[in-house]
Protein backbone atom coordinates (compact mmCIF):
# COMPACT_ATOMS: atom_id res chain seq x y z
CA UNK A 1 83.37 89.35 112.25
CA UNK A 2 83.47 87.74 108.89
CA UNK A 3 85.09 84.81 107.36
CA UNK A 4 88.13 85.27 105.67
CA UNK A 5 87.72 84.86 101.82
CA UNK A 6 88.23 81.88 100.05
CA UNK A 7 91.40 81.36 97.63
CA UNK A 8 90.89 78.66 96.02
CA UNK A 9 93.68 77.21 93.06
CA UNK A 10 93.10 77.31 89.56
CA UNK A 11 95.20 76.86 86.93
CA UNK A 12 98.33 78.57 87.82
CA UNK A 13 99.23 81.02 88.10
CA UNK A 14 96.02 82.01 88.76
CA UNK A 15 93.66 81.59 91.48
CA UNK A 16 89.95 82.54 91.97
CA UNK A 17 88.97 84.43 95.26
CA UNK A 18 85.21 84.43 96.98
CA UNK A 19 84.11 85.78 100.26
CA UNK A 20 83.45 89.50 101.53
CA UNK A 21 86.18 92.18 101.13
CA UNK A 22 86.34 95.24 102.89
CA UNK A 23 86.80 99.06 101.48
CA UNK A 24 87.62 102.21 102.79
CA UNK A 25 85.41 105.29 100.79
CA UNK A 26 84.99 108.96 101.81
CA UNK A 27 81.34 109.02 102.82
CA UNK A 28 80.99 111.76 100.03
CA UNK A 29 81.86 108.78 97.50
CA UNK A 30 80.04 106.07 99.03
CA UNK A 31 77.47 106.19 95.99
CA UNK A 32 81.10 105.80 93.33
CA UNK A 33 82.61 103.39 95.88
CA UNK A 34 82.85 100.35 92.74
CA UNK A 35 84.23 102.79 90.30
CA UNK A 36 87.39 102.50 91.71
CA UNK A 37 90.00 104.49 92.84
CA UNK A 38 90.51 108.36 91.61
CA UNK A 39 94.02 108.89 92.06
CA UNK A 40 97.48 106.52 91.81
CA UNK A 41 97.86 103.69 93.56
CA UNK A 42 100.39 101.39 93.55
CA UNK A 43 99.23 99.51 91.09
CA UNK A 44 97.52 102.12 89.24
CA UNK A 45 97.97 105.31 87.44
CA UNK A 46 95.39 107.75 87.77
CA UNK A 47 93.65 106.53 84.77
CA UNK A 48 93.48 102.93 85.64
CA UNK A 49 90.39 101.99 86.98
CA UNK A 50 91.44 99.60 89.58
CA UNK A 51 89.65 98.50 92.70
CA UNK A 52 91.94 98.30 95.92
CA UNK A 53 89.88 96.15 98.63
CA UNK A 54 91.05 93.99 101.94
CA UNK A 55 90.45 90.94 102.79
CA UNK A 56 89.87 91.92 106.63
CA UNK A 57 88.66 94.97 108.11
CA UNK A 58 92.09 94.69 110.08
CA UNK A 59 93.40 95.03 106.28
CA UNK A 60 91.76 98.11 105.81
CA UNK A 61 93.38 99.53 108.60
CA UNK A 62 96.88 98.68 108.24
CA UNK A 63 96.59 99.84 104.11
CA UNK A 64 95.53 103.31 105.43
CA UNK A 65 98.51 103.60 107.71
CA UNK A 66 100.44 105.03 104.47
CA UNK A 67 97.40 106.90 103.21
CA UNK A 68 96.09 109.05 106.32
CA UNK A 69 97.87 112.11 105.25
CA UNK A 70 96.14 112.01 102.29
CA UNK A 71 92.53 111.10 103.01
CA UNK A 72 89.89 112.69 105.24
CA UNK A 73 89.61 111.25 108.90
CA UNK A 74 85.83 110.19 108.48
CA UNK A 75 86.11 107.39 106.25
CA UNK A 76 83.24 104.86 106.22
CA UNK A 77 84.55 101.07 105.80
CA UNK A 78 82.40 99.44 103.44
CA UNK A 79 81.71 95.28 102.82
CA UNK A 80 81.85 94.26 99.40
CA UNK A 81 81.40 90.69 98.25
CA UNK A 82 83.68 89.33 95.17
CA UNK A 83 84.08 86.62 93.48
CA UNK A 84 86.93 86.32 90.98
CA UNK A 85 88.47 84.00 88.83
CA UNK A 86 92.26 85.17 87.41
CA UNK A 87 94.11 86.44 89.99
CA UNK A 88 97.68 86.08 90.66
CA UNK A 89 98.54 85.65 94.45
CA UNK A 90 101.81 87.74 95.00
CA UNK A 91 102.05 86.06 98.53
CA UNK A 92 102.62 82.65 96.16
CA UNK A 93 106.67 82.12 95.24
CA UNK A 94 105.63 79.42 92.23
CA UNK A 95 102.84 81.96 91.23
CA UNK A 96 105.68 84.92 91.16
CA UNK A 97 107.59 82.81 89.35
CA UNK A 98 105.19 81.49 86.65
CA UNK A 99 104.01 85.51 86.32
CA UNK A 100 107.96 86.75 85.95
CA UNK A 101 107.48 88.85 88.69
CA UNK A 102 109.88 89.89 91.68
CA UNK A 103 107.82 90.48 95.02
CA UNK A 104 110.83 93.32 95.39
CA UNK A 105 108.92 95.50 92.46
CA UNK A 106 105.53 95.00 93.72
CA UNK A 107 106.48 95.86 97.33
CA UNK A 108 109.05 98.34 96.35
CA UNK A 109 107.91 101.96 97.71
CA UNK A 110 106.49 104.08 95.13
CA UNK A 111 104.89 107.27 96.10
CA UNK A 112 107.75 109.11 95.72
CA UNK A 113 107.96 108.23 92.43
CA UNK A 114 105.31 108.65 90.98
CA UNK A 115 105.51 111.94 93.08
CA UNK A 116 108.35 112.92 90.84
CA UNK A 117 106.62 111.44 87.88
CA UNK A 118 108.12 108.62 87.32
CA UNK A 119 106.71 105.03 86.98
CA UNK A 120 106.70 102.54 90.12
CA UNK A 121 108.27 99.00 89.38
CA UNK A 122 104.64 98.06 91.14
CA UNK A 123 103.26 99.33 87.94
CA UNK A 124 105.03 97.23 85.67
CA UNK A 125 103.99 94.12 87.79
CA UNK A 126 100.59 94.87 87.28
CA UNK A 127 101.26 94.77 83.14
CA UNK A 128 103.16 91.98 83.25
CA UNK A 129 99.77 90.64 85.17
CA UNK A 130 97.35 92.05 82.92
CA UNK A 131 99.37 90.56 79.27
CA UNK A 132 98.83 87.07 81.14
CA UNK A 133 95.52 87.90 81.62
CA UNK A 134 94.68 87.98 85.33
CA UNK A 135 91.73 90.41 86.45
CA UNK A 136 93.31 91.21 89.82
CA UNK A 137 96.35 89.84 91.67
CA UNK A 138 96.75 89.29 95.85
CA UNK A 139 98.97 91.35 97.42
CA UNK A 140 100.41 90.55 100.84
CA UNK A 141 100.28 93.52 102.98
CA UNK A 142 104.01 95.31 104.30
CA UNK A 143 102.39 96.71 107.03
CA UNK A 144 100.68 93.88 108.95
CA UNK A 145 102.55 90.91 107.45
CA UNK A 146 99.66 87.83 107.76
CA UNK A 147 96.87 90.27 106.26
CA UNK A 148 96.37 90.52 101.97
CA UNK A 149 94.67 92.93 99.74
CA UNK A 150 92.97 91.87 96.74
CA UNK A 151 93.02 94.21 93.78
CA UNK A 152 91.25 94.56 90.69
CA UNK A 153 92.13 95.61 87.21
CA UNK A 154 88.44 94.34 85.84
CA UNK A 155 85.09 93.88 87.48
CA UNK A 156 81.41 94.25 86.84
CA UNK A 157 81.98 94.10 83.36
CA UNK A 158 81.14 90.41 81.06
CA UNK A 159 84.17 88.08 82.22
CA UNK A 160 85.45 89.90 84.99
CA UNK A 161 85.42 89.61 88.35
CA UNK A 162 81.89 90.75 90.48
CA UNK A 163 81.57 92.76 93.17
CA UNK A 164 78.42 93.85 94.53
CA UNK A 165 78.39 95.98 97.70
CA UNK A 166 76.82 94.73 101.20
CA UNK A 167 76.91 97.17 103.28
């Protein structure tokens, strides 16, 4: 089992992240794994590239407890090793505070939502995010409190956060 990544404090609200991350692809997309995600998320629209990883492979499986329906069965859990410099740790009160954000609109649900078209008050966090900006934020998972997710609005690209695939 790996380490947990290291979150290490920066100059708030940000802090930088380092260690290996863990990702959840359709074998069919394990070649456009770092492209990011295809479809809405909640912090992304379906034209927002934005990169959705876990800090644990225990992560990855409670983030696709709300996703199964959607996704095929056979998915192949890939580790990915970051490092990243300005992200905002949603887990941190001061951090949510210095941001102006309310952990109730990044946790709010918001499939529905966007479902109905509409936008998700998680999508507004991640502007607010992005106009200070971060290149990612932390975001503590709902459904096994204890475990994060980091995601990423920038990466692989000059001043943004790298991420290389491991295996």
């Amino acid at each position: 089992m790996s380490a947990m990544p290291e979150v290490i404090e920066a100059e708030s609200p940000f802090v930088r992240v380092a260690g290996t991350f863990f990702r959840a692809v359709d074998p069919r997309y394990r070649d456009s794994a770092l492209t990011g995600s295809r479809s809405p998320g909640r912090y992304s629209s379906a034209d927002q590239p934005t990169l959705y990883l876990s800090s644990s492979a225990e992560g990855v499986e409670a983030a696709m407890i709300a996703h199964r329906s959607a996704r095929t069965p056979d998915l192949e859990v890939l580790e990915l090793r970051v490092r990243a410099e300005r992200i905002v740790d949603l887990r941190d009160s001061r951090a949510r505070a210095m941001a102006g954000i309310e952990l109730d609109d990044a946790t709010a649900p918001w499939q529905d939502l966007v479902t109905r078209g509409e936008q998700s008050p998680s999508w507004t966090v991640r502007r607010r995010i992005e106009q200070l900006g971060a290149e990612g934020l932390i975001d503590p998972s709902r459904k096994a409190p204890g475990l994060w997710h980091l995601v990423l609005f920038r990466w692989n690209a000059a001043g943004g956060a790298s991420v290389r695939v491991l295996r």
